[in-house]
PDB file of N, CA and C in Angstrom:
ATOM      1  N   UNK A   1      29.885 -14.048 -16.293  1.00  0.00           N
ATOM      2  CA  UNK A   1      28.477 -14.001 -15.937  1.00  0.00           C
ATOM      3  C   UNK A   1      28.258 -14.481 -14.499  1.00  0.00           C
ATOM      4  N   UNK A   2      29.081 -15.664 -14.064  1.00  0.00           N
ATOM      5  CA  UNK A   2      28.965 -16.244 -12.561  1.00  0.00           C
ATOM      6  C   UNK A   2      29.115 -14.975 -11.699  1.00  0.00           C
ATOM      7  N   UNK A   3      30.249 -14.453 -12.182  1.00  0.00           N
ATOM      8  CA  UNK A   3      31.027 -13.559 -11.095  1.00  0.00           C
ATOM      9  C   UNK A   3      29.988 -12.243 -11.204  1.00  0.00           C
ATOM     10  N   UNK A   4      29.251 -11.683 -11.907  1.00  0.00           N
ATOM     11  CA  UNK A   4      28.561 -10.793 -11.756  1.00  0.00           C
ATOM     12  C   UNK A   4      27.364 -11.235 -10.682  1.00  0.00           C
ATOM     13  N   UNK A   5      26.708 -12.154 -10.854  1.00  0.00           N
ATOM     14  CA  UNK A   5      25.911 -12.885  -9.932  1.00  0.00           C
ATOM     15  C   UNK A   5      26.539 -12.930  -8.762  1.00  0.00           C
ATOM     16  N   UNK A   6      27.407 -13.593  -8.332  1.00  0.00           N
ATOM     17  CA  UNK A   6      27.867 -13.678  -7.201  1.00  0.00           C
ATOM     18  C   UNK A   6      28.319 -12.222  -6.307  1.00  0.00           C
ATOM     19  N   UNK A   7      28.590 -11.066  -7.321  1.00  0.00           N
ATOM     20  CA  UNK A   7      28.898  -9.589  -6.989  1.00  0.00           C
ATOM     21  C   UNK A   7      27.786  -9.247  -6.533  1.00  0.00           C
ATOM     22  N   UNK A   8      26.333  -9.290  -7.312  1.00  0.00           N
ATOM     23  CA  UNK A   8      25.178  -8.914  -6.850  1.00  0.00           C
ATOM     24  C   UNK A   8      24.558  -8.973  -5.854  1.00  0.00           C
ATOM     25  N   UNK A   9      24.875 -10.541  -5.488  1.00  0.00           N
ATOM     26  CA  UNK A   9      24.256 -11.183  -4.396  1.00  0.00           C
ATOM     27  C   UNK A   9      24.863 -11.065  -3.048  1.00  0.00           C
ATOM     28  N   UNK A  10      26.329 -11.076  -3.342  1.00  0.00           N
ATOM     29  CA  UNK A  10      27.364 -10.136  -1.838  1.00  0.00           C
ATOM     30  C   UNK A  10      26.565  -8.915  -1.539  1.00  0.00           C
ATOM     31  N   UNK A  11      26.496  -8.304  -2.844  1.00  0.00           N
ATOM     32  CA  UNK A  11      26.197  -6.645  -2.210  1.00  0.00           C
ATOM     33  C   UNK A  11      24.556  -6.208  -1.834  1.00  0.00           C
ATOM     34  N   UNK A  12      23.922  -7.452  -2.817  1.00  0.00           N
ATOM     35  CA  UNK A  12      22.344  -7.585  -1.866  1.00  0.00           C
ATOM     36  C   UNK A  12      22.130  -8.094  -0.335  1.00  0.00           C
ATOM     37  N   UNK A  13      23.189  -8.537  -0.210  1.00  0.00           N
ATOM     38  CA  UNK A  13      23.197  -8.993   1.211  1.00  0.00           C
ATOM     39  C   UNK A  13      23.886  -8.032   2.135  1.00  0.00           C
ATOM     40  N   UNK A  14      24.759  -7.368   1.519  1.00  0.00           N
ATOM     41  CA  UNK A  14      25.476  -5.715   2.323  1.00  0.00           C
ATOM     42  C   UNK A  14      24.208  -5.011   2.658  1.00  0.00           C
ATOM     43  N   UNK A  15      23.230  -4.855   1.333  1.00  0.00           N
ATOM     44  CA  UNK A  15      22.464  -3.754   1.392  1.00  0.00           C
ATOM     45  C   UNK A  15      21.165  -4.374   2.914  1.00  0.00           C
ATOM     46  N   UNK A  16      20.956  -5.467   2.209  1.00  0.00           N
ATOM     47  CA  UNK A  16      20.303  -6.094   3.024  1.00  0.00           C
ATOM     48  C   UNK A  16      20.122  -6.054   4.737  1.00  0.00           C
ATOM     49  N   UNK A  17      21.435  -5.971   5.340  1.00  0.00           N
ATOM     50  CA  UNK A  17      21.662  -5.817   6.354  1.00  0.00           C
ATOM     51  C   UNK A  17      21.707  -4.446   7.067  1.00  0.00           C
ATOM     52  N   UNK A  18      21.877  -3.787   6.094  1.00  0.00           N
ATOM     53  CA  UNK A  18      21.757  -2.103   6.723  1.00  0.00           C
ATOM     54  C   UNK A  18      20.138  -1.866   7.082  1.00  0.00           C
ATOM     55  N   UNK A  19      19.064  -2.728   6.489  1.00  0.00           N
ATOM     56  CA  UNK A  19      17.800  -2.731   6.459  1.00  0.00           C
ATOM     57  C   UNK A  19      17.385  -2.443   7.807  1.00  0.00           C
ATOM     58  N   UNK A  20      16.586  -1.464   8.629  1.00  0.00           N
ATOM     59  CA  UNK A  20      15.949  -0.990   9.747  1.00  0.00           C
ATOM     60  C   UNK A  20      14.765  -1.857   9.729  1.00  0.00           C
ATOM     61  N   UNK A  21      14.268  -3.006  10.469  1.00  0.00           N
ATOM     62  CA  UNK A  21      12.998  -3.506  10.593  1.00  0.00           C
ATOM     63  C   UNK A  21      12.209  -2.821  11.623  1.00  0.00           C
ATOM     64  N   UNK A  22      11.228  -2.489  11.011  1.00  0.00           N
ATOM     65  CA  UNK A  22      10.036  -1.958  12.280  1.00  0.00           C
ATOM     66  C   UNK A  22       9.881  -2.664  13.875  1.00  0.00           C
ATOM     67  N   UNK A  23       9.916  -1.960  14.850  1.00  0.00           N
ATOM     68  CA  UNK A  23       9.504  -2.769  16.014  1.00  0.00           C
ATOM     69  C   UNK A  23       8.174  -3.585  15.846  1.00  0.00           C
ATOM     70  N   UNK A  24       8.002  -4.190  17.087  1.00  0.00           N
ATOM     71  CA  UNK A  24       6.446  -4.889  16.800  1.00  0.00           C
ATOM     72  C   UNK A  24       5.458  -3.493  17.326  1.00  0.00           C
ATOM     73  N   UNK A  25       5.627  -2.592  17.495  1.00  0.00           N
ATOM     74  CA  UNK A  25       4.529  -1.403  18.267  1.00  0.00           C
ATOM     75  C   UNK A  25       4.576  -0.771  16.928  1.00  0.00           C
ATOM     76  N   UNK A  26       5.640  -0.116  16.521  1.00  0.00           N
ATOM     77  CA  UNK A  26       5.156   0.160  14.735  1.00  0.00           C
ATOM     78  C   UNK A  26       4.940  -0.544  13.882  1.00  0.00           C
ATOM     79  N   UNK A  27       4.833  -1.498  13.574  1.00  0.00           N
ATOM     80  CA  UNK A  27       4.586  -2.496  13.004  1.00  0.00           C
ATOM     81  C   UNK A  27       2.911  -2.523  12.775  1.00  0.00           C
ATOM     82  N   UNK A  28       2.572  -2.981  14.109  1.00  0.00           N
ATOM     83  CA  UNK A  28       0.768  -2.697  14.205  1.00  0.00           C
ATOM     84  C   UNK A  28       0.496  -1.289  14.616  1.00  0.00           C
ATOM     85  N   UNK A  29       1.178  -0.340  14.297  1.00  0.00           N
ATOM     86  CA  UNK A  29       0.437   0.963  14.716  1.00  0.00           C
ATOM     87  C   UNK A  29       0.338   1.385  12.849  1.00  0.00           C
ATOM     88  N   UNK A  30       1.307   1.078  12.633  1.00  0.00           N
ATOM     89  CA  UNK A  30       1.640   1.374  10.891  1.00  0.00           C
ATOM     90  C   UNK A  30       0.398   0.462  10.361  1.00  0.00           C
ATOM     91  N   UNK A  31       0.266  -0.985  10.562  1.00  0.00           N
ATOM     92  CA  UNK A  31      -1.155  -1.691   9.869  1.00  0.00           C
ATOM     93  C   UNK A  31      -2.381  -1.112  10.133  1.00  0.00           C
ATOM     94  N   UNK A  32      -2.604  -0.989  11.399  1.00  0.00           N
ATOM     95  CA  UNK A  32      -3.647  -0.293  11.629  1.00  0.00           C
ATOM     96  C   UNK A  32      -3.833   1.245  11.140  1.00  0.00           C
ATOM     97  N   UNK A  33      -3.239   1.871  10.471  1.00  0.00           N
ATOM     98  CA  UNK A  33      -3.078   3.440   9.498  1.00  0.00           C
ATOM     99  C   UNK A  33      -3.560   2.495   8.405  1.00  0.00           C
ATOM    100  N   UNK A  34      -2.819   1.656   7.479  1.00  0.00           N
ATOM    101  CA  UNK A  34      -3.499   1.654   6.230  1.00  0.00           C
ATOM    102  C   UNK A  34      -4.644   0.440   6.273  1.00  0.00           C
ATOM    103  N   UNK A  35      -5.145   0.084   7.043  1.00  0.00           N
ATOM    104  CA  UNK A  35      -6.279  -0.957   7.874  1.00  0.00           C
ATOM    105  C   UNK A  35      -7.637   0.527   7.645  1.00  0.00           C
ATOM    106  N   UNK A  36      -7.109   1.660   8.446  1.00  0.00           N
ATOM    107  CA  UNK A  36      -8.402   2.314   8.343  1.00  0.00           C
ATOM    108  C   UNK A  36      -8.140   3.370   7.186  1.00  0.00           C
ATOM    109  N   UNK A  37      -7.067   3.802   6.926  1.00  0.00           N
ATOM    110  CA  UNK A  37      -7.173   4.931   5.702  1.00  0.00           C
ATOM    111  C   UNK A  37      -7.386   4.086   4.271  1.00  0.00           C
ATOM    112  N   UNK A  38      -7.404   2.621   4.427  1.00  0.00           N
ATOM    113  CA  UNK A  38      -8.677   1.698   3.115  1.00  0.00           C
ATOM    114  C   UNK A  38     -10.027   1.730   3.078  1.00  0.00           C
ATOM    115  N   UNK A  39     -10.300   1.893   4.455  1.00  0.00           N
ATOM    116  CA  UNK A  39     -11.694   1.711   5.108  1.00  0.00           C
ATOM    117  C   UNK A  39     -12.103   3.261   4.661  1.00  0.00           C
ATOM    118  N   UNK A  40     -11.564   3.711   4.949  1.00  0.00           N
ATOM    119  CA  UNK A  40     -12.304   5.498   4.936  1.00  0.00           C
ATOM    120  C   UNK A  40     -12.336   5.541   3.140  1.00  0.00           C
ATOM    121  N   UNK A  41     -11.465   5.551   2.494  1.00  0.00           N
ATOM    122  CA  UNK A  41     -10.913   5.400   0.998  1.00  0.00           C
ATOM    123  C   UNK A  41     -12.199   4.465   0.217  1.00  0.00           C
ATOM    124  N   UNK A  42     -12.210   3.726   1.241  1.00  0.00           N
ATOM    125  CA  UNK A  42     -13.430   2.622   0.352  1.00  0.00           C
ATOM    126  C   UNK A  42     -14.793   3.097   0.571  1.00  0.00           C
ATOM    127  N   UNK A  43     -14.797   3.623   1.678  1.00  0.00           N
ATOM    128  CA  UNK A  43     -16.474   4.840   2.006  1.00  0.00           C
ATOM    129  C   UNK A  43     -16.181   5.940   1.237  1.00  0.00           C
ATOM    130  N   UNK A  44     -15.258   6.548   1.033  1.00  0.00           N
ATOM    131  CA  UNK A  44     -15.574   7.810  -0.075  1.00  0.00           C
ATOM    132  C   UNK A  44     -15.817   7.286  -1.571  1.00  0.00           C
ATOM    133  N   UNK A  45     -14.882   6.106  -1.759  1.00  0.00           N
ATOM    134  CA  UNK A  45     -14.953   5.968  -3.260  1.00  0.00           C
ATOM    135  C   UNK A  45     -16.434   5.433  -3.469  1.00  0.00           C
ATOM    136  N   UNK A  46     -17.183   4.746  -2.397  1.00  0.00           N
ATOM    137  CA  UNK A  46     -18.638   4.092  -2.677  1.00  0.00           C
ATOM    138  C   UNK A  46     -19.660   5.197  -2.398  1.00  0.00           C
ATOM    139  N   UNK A  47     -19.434   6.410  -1.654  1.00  0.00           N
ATOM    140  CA  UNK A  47     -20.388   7.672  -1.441  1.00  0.00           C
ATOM    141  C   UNK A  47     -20.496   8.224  -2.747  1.00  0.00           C
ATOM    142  N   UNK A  48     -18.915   8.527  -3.584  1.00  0.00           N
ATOM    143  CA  UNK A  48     -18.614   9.616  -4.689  1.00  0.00           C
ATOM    144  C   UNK A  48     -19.650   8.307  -5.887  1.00  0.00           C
ATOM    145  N   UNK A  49     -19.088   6.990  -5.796  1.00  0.00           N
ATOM    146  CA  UNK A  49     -20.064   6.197  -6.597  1.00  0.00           C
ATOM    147  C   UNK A  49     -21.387   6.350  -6.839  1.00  0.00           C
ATOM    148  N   UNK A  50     -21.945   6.120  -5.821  1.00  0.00           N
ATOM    149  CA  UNK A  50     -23.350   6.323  -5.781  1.00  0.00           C
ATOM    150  C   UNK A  50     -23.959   7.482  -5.818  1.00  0.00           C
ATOM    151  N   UNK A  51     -23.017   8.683  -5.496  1.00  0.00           N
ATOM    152  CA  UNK A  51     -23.837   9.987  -6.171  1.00  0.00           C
ATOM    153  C   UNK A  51     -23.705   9.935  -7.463  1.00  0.00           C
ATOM    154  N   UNK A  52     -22.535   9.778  -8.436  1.00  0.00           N
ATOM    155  CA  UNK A  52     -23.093   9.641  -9.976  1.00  0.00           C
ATOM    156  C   UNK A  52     -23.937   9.151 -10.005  1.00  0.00           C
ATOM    157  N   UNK A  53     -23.681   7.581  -9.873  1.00  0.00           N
ATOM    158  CA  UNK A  53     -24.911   7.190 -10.232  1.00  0.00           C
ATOM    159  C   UNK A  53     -26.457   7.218 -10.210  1.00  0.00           C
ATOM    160  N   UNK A  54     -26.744   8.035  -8.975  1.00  0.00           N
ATOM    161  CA  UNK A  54     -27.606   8.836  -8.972  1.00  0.00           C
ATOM    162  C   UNK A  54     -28.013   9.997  -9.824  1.00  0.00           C
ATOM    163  N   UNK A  55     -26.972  10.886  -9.790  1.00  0.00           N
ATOM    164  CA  UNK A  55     -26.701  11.847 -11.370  1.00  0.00           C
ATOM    165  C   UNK A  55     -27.232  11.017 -12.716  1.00  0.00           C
ATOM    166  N   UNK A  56     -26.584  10.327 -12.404  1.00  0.00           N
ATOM    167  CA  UNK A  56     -27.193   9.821 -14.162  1.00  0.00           C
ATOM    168  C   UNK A  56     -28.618   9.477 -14.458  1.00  0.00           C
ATOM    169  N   UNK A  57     -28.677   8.263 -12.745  1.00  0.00           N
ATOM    170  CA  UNK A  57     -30.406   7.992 -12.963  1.00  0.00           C
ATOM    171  C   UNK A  57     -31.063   9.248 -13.052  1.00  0.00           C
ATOM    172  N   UNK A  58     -30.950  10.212 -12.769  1.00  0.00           N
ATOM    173  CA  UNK A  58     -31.601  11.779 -12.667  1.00  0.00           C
ATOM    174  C   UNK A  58     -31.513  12.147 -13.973  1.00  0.00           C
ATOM    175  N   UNK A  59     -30.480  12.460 -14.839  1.00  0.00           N
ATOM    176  CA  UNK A  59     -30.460  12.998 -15.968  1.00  0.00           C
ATOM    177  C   UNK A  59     -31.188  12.085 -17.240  1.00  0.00           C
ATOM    178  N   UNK A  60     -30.805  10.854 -17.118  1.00  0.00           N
ATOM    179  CA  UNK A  60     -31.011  10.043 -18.244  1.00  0.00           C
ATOM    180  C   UNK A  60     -32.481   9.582 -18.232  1.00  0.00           C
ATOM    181  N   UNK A  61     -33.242   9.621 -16.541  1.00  0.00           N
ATOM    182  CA  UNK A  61     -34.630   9.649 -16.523  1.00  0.00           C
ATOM    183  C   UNK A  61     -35.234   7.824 -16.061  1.00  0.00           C
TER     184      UNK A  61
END
């Protein structure tokens, strides 16, 4: 059981190191993409909201 652990953790650290980290210019060019495609995401989901709910106040009276 040790030795499987200890296998894991060698080869998480192999894998580990092959890892590509973002520069700092993609880094904040990449935050700033899902910074505003939440923002836009959160105005459609509250536009599409409030037209049901409008729908309904309309139908139900």
């Amino acid at each position: 059981m040790l030795e499987k652990l200890k296998t894991f953790l060698k080869e998480s650290y192999q894998e580990f190191k092959k890892v590509r980290w973002p520069t700092r210019e993609e880094l904040i060019g990449l935050t700033i993409a899902v910074v505003v495609s939440s923002i836009l995401l959160l105005i459609f989901v509250g536009v599409v909201d409030r037209l049901f709910f409008l729908l309904v106040k309309f139908v139900l009276g």
